[in-house]
N, C-alpha and C. Protein backbone atom coordinates (compact mmCIF):
# COMPACT_ATOMS: atom_id res chain seq x y z
N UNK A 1 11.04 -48.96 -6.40
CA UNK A 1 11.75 -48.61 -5.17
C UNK A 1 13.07 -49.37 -5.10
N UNK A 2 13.81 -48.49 -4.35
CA UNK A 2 15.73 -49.49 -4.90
C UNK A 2 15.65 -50.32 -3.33
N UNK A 3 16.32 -51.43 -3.36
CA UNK A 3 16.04 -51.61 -2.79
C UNK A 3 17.19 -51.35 -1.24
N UNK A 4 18.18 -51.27 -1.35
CA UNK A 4 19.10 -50.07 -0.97
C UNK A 4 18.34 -48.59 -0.22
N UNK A 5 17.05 -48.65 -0.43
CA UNK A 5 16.68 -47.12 0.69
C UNK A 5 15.76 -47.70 1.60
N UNK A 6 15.99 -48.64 2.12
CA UNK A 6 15.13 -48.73 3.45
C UNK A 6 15.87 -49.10 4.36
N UNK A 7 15.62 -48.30 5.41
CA UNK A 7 16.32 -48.54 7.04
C UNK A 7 15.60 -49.33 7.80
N UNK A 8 15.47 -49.83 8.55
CA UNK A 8 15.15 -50.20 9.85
C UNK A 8 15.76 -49.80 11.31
N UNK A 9 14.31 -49.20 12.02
CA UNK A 9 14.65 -48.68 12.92
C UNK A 9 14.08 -49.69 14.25
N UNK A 10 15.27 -50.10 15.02
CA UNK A 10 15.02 -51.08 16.01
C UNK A 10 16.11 -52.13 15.74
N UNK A 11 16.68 -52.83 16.98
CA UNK A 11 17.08 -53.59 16.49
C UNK A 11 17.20 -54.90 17.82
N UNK A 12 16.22 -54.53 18.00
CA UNK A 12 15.81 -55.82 19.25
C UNK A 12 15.30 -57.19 18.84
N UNK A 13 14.69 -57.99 19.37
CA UNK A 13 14.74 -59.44 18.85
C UNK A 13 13.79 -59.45 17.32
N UNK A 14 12.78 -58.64 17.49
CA UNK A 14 11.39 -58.41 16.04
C UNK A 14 12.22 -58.32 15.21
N UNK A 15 13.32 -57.47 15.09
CA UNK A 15 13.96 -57.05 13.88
C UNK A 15 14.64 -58.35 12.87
N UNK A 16 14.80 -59.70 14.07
CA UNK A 16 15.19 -60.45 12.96
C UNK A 16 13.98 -61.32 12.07
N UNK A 17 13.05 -60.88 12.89
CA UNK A 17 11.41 -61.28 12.00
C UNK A 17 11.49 -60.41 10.93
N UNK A 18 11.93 -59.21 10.88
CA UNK A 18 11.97 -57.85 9.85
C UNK A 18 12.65 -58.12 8.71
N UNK A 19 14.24 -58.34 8.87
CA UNK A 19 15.39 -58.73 8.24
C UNK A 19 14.66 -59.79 7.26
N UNK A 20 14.55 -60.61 7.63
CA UNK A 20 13.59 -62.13 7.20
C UNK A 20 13.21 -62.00 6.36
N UNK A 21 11.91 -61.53 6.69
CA UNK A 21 10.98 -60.89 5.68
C UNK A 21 11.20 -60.39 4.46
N UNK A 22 12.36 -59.17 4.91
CA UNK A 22 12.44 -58.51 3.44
C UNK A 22 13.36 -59.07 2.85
N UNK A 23 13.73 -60.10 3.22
CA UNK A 23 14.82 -61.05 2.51
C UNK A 23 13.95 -61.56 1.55
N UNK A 24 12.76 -62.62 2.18
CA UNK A 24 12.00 -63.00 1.40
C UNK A 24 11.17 -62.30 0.51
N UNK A 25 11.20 -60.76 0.45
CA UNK A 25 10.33 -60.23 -0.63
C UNK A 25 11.29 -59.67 -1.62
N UNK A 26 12.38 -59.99 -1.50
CA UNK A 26 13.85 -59.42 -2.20
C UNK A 26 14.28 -57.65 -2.30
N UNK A 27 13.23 -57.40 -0.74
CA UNK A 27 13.71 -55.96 -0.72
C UNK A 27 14.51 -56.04 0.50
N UNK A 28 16.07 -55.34 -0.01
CA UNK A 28 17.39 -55.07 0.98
C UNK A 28 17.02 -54.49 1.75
N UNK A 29 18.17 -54.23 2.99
CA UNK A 29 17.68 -53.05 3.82
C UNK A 29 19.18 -52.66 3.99
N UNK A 30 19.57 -51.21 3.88
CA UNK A 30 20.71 -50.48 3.89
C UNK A 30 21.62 -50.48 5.21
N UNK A 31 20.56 -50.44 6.42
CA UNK A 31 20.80 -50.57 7.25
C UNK A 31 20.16 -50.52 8.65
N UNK A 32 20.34 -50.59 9.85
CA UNK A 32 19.47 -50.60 11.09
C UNK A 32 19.83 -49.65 12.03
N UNK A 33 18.79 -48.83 12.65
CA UNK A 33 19.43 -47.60 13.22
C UNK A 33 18.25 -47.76 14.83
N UNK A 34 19.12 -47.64 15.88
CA UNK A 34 18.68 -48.11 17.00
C UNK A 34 19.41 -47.09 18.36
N UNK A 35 19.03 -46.66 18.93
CA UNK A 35 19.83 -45.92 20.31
C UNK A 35 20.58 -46.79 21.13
N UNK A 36 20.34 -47.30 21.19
CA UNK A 36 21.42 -48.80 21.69
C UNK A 36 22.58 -48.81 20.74
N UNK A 37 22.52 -48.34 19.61
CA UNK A 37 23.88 -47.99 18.90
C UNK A 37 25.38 -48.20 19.81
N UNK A 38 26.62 -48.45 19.74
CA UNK A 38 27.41 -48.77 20.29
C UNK A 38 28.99 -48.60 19.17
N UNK A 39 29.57 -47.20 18.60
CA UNK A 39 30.44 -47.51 17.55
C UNK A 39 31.74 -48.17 17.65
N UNK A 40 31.92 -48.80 18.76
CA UNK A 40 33.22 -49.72 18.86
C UNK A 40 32.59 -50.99 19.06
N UNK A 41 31.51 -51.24 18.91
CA UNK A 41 30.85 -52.73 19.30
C UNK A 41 29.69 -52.72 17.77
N UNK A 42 30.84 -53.25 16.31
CA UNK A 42 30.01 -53.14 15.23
C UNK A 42 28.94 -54.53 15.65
N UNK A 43 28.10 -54.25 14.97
CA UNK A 43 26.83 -55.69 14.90
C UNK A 43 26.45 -55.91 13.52
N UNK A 44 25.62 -56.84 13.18
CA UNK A 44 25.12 -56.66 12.20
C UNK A 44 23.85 -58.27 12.41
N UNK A 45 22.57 -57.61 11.77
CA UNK A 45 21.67 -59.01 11.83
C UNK A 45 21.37 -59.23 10.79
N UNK A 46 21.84 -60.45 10.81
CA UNK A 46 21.23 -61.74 9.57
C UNK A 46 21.92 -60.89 8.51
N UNK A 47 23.17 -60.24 8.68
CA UNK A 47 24.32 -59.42 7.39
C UNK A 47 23.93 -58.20 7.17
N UNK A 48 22.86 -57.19 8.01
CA UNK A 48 22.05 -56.26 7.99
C UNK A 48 23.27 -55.91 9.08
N UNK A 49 23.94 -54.58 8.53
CA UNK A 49 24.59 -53.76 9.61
C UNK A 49 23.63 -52.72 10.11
N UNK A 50 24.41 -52.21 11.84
CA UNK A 50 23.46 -51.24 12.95
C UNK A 50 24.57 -50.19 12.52
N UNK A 51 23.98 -49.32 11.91
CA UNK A 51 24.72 -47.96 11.18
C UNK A 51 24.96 -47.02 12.50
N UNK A 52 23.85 -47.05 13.24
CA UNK A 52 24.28 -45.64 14.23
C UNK A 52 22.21 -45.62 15.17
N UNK A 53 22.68 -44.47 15.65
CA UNK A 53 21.29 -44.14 16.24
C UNK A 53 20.25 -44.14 15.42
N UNK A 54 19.04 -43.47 15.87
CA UNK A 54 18.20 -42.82 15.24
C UNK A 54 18.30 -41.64 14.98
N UNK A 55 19.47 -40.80 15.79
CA UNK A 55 19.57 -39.57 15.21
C UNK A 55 20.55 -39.27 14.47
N UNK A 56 20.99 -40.56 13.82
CA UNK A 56 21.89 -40.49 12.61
C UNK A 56 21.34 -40.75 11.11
N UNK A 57 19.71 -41.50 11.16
CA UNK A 57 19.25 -41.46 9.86
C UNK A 57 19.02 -40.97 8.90
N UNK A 58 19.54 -41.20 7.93
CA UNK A 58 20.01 -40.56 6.88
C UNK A 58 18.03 -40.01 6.72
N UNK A 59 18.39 -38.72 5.48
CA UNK A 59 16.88 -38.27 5.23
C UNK A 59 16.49 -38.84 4.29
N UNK A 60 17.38 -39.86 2.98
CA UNK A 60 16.74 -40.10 2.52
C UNK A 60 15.95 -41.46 2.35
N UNK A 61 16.33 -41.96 3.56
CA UNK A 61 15.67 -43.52 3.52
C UNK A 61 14.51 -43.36 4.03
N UNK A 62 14.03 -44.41 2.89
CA UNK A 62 12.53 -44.72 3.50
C UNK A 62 12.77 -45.65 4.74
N UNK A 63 11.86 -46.01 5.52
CA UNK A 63 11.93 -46.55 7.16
C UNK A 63 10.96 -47.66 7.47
N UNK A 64 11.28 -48.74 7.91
CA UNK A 64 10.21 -49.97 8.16
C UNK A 64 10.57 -49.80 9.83
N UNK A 65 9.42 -50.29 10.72
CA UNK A 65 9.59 -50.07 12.32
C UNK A 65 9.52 -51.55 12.45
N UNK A 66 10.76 -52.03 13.69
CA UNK A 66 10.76 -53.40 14.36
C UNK A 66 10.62 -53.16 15.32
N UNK A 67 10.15 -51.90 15.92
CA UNK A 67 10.09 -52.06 17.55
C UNK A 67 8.99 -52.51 17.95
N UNK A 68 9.14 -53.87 19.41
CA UNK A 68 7.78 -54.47 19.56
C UNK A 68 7.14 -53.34 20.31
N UNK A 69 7.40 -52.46 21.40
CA UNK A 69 7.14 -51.18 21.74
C UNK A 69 6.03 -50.72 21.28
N UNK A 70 4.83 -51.23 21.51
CA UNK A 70 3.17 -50.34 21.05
C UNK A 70 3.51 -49.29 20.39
N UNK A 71 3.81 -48.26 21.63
CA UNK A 71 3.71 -46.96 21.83
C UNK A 71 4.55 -45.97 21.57
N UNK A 72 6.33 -47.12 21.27
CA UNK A 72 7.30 -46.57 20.78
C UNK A 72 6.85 -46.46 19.00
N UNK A 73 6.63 -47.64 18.53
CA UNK A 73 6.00 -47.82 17.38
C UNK A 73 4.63 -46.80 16.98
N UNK A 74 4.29 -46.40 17.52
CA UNK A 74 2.97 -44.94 17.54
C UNK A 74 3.73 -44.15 17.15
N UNK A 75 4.26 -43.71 18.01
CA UNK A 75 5.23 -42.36 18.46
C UNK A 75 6.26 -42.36 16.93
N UNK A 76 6.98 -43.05 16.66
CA UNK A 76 7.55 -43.02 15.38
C UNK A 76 6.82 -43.32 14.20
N UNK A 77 5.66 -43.70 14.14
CA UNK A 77 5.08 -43.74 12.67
C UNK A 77 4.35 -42.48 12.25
N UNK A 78 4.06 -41.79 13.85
CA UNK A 78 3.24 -40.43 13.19
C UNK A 78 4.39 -39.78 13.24
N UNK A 79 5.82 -39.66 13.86
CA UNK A 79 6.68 -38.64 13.76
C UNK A 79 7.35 -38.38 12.23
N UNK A 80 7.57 -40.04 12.17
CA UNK A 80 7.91 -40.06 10.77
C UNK A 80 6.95 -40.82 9.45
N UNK A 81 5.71 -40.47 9.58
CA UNK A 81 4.83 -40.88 8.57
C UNK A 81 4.98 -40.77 7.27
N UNK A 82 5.60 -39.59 6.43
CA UNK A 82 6.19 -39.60 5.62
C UNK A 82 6.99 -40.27 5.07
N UNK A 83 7.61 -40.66 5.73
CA UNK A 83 8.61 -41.85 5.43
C UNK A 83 8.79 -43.29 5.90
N UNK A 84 7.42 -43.24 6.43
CA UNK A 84 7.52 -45.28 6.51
C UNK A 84 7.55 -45.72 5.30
N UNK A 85 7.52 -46.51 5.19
CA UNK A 85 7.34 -47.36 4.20
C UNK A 85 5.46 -48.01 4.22
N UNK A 86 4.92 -47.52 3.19
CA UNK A 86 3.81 -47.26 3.10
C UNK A 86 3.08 -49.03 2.64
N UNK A 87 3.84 -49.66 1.75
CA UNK A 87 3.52 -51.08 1.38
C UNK A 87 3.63 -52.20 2.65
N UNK A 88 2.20 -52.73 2.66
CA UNK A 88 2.55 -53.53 4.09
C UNK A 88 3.10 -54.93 3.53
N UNK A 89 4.16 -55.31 4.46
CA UNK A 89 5.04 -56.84 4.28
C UNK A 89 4.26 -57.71 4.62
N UNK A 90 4.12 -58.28 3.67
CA UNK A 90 2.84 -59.91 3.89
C UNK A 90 4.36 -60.84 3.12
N UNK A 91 4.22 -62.16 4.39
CA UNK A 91 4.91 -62.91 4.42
C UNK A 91 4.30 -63.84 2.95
N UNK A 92 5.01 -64.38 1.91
CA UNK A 92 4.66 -65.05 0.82
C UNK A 92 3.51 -66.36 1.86
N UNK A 93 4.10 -67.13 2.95
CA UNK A 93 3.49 -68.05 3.81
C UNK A 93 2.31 -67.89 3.91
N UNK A 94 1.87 -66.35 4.51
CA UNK A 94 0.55 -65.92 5.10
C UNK A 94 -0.40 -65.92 4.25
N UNK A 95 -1.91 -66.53 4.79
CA UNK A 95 -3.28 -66.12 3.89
C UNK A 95 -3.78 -64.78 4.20
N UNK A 96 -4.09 -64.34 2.77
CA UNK A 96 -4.99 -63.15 3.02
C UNK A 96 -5.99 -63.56 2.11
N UNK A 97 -7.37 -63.21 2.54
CA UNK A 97 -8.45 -62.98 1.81
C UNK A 97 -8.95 -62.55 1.07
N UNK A 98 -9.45 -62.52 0.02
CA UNK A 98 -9.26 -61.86 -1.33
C UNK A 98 -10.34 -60.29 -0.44
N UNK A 99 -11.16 -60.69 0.16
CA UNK A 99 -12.08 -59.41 0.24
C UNK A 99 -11.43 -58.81 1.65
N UNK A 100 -10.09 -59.21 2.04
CA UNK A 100 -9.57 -58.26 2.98
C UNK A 100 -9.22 -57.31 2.94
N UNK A 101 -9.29 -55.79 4.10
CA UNK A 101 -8.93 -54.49 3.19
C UNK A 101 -7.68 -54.41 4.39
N UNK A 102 -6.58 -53.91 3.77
CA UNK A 102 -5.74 -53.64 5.04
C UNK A 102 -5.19 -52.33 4.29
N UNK A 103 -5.14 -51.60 5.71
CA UNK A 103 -4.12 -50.14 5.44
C UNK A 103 -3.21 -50.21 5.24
N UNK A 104 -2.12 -49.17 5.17
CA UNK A 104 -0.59 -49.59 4.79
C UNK A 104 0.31 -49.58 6.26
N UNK A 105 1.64 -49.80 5.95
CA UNK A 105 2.50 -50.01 6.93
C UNK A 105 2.25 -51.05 7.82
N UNK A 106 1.74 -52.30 7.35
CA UNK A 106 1.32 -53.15 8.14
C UNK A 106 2.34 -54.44 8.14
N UNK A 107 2.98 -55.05 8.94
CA UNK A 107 3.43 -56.37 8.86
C UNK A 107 2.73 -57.59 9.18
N UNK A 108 2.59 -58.62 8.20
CA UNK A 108 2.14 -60.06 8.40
C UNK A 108 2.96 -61.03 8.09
N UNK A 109 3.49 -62.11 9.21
CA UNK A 109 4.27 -63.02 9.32
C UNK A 109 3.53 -64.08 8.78
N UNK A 110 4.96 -65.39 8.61
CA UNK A 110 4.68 -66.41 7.69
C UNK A 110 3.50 -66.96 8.98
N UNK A 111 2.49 -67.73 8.03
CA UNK A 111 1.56 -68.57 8.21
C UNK A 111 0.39 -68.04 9.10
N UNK A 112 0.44 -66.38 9.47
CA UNK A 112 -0.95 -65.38 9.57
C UNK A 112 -1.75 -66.11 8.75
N UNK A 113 -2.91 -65.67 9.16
CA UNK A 113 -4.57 -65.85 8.06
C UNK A 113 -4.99 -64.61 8.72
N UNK A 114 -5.72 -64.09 7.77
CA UNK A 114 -7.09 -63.11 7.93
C UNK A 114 -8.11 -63.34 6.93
N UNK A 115 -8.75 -63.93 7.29
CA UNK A 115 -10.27 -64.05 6.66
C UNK A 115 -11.22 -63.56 6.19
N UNK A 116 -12.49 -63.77 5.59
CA UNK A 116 -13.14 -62.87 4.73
C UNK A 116 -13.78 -61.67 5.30
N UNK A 117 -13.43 -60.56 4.39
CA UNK A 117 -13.74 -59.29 5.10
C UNK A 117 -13.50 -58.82 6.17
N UNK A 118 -11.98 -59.25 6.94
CA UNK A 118 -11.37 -58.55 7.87
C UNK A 118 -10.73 -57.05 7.13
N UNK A 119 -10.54 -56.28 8.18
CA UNK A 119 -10.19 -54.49 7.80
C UNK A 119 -9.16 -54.69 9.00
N UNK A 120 -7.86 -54.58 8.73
CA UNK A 120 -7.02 -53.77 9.47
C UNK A 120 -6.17 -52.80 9.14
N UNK A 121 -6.28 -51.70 10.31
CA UNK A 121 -5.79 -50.25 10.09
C UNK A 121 -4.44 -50.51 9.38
N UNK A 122 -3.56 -49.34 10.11
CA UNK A 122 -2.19 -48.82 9.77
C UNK A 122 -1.15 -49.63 10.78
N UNK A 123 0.13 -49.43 10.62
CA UNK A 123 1.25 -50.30 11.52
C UNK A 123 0.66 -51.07 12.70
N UNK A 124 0.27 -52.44 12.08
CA UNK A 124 0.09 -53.25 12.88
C UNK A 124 0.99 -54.64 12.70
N UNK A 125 0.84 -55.25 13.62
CA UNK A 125 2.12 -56.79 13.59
C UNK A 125 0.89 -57.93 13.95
N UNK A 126 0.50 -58.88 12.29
CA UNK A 126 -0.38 -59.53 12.91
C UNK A 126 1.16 -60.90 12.90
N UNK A 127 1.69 -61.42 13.49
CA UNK A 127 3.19 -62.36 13.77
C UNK A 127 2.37 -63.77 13.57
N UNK A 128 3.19 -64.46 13.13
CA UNK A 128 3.50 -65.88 12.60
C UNK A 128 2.75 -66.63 13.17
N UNK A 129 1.69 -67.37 12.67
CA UNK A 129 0.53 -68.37 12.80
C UNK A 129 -0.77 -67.63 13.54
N UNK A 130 -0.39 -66.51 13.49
CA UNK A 130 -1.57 -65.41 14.23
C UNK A 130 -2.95 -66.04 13.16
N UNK A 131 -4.17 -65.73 13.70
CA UNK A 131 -5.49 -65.76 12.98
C UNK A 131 -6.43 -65.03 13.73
N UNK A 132 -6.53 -64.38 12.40
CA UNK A 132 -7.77 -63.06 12.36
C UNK A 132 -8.78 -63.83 11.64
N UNK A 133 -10.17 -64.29 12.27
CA UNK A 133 -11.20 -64.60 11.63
C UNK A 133 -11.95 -63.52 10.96
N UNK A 134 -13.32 -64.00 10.23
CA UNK A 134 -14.10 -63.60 9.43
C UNK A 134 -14.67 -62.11 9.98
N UNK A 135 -14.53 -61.15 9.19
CA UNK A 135 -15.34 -59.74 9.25
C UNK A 135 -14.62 -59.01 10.62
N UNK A 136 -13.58 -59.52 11.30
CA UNK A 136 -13.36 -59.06 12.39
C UNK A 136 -12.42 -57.55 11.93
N UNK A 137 -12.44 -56.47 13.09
CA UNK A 137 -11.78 -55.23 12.51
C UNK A 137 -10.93 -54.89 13.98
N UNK A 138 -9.80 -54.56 13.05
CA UNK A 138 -8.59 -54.16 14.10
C UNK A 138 -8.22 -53.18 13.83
N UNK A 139 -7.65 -51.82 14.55
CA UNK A 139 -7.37 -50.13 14.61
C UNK A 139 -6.01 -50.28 13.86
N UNK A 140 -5.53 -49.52 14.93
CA UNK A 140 -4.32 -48.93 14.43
C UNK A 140 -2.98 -49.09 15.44
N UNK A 141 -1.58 -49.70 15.09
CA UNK A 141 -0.51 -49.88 15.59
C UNK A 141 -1.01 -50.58 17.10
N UNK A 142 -1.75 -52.07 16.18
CA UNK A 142 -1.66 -53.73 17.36
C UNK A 142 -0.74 -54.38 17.31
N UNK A 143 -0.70 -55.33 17.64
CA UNK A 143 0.21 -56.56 17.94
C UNK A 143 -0.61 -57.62 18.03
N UNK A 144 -1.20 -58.62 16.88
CA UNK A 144 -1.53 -59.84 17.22
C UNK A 144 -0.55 -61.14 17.50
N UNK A 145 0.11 -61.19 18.48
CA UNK A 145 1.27 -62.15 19.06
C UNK A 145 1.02 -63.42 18.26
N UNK A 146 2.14 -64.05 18.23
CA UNK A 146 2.23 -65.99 17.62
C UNK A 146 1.35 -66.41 18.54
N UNK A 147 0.36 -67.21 17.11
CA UNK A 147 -0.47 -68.02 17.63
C UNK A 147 -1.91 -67.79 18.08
N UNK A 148 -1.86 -66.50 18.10
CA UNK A 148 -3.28 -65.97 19.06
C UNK A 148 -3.94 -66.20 17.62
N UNK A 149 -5.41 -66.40 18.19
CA UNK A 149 -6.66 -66.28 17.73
C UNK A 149 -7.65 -65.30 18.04
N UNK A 150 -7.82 -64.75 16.91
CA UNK A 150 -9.41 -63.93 17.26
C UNK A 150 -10.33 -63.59 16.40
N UNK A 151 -11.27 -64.22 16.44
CA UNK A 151 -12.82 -65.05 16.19
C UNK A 151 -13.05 -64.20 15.41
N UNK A 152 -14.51 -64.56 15.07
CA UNK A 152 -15.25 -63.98 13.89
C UNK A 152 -15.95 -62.73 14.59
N UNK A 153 -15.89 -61.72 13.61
CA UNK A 153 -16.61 -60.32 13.96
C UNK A 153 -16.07 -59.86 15.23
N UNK A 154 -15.26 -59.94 16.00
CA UNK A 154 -14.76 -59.31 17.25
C UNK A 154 -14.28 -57.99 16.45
N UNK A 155 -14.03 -57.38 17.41
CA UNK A 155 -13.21 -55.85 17.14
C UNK A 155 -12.45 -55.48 18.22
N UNK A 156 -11.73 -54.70 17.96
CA UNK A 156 -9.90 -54.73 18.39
C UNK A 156 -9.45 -53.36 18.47
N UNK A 157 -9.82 -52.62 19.09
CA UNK A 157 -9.52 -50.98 19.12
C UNK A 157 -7.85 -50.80 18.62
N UNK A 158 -7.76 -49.37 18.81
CA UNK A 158 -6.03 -49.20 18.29
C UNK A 158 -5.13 -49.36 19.67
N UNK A 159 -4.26 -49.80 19.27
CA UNK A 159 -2.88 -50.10 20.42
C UNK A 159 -2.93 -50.56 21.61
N UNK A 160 -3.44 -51.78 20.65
CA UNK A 160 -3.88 -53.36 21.57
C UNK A 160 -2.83 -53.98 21.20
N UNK A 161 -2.65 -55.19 22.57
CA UNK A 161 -2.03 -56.08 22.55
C UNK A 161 -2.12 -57.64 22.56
N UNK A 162 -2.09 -59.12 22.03
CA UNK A 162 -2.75 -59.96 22.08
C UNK A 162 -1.97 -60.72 22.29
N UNK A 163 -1.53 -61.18 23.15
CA UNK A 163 -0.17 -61.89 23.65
C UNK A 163 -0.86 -63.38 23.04
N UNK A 164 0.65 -64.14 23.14
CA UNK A 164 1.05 -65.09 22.39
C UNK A 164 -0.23 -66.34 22.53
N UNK A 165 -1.10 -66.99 21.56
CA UNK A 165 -1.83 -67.78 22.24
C UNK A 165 -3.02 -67.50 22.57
N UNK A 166 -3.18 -66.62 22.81
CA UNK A 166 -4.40 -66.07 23.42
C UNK A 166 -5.55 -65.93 22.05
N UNK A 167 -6.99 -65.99 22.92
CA UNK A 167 -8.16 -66.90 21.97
C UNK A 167 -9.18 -65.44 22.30
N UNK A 168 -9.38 -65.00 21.67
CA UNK A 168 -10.65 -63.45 21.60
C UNK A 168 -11.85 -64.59 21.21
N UNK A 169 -13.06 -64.61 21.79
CA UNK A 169 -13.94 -65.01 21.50
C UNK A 169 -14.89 -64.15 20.07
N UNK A 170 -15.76 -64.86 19.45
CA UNK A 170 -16.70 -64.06 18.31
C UNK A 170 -17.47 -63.17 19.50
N UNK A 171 -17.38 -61.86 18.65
CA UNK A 171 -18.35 -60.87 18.98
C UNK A 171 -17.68 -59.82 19.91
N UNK A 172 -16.49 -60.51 20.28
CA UNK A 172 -15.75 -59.74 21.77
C UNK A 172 -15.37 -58.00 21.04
N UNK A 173 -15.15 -57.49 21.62
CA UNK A 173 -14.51 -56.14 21.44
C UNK A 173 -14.14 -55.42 22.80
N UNK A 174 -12.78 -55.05 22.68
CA UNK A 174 -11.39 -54.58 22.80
C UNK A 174 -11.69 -52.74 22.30
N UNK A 175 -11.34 -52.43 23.86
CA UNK A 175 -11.51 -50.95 23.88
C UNK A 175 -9.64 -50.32 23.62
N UNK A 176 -9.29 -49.16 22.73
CA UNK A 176 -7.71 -48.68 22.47
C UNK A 176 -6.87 -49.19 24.09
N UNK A 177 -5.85 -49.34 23.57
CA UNK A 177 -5.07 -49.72 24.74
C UNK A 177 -4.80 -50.83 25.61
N UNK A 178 -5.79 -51.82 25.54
CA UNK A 178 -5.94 -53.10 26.07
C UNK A 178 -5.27 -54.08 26.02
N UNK A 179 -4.18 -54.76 26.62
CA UNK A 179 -3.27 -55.40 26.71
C UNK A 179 -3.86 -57.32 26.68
N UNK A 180 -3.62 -58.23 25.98
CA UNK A 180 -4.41 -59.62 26.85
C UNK A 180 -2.90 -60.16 26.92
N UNK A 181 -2.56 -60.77 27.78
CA UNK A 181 -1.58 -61.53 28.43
C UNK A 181 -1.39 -63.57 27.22
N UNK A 182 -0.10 -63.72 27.60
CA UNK A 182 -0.05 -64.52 26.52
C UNK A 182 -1.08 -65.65 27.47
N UNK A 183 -1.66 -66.42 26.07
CA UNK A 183 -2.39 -67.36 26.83
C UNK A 183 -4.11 -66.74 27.28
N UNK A 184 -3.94 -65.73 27.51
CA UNK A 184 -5.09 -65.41 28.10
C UNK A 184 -7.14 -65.92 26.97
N UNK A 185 -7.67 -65.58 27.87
CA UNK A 185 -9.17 -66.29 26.66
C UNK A 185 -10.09 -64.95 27.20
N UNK A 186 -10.30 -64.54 25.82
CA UNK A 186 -11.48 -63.35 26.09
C UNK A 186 -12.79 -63.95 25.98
N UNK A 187 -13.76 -63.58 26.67
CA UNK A 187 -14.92 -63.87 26.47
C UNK A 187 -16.33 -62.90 26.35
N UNK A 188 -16.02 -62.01 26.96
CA UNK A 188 -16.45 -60.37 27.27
C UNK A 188 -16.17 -59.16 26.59
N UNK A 189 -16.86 -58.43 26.10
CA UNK A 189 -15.95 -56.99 26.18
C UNK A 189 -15.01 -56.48 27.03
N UNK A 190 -13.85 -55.70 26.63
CA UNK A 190 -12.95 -55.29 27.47
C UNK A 190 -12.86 -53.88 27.27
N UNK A 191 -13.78 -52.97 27.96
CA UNK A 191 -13.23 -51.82 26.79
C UNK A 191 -12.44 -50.94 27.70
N UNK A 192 -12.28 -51.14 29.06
CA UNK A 192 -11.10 -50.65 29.58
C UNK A 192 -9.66 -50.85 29.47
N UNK A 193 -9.09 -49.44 28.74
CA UNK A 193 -7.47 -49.90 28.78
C UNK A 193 -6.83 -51.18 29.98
N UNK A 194 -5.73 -51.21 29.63
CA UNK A 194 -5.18 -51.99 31.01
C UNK A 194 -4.83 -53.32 30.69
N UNK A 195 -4.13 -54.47 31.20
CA UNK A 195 -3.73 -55.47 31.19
C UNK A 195 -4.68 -56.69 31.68
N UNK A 196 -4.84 -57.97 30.78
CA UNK A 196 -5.76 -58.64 31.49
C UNK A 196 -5.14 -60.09 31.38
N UNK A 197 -4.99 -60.93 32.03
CA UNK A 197 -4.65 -62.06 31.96
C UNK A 197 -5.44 -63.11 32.08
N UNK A 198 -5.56 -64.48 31.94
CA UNK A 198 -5.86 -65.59 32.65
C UNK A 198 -6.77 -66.57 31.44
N UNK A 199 -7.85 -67.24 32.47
CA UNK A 199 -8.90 -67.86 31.32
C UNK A 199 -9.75 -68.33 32.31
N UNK A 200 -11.05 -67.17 32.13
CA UNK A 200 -11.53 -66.31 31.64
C UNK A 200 -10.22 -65.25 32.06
N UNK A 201 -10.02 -64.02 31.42
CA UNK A 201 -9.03 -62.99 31.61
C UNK A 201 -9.63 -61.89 32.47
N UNK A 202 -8.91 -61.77 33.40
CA UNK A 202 -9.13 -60.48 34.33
C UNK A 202 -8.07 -59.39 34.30
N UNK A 203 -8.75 -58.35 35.03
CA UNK A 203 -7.47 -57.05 34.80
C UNK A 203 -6.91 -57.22 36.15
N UNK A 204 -5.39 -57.16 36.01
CA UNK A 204 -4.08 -57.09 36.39
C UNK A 204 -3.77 -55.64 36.70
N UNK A 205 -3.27 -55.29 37.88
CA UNK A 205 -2.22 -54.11 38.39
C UNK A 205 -3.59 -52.81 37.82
């Protein structure tokens, strides 16, 4: 793969976690394409120029997603599935487990762990010092925030959120959609969508 055909789409604060990254795996990125686009106000991150919108991307780049956006991040990986970028970015920093299975399009930041016989789906962000314990299984397009923990054998439905810090107890499971607030401590099942904060964590709004 050259490394010249990958875009990035987003270009909000994640993207300089993105940039980073593929610095450190010595794959370029051509350029960053974002609706916030602005053509008299050039930018560029970490020497990564913002080419134009999203509805200026070229067809033939392949595409990595920085948007922290759950749901924006959904919405563009099935629109453009074909063309993500199918190899997930594991930070050289991060542990992975030899008997871990992960799907593709996945990002893992420096100093992640996932442990023995964790399974995680497709476009997910497990971010920098995150830990996924033993046998635990996570869906599809999460967010395990800096720092959070979550235990052995828990499970993690798709397009969850695990804010920064926050501690999932063993055994817990996380119904699709479930938000935990940074900081927050699971102790329970949650299998209602919705936002939960605190310690013990309750649902919010």
């Amino acid at each position: 793969m050259s490394n010249q055909r990958i875009a990035i789409l987003g270009a909000g604060g994640h993207t300089r976690a993105i940039v980073s990254l593929l610095k450190q795996l010595n794959l370029g990125a051509y350029g960053i394409y974002d609706d916030s686009f602005v053509p008299d106000a050039p930018e560029e991150i970490l020497s990564v120029p913002v080419r134009g919108t999203l509805a200026a991307l070229p067809d033939e780049l392949d595409v990595v997603l920085s948007f922290g956006s759950l749901e924006r991040r959904r919405a563009l990986y099935q629109r453009l599935r074909s063309r993500v970028l199918a190899e997930n970015l594991i930070s050289p920093r991060a542990f992975i487990d030899a008997s871990a299975a992960l799907g593709q399009s996945n990002t893992i930041l420096g100093n992640a762990s996932l442990g023995a016989c964790v399974q995680v789906g497709v476009n997910n962000i497990v971010n920098a010092s995150a830990t996924i314990e033993h046998e635990v299984i996570v869906g599809d397009h999460c967010h395990v925030a800096v720092n959070a923990t979550v235990c052995g054998r828990a499970r993690i439905g798709s397009g969850c959120f695990v804010g920064a810090g926050a501690v999932i107890i063993d055994k817990v499971r996380l119904g699709d959609g479930v938000t935990i607030g940074a900081g927050g401590v699971v102790i329970e099942d949650l299998l209602a969508p919705g936002t939960y904060v605190g310690n013990p964590v309750k649902k919010v709004g």
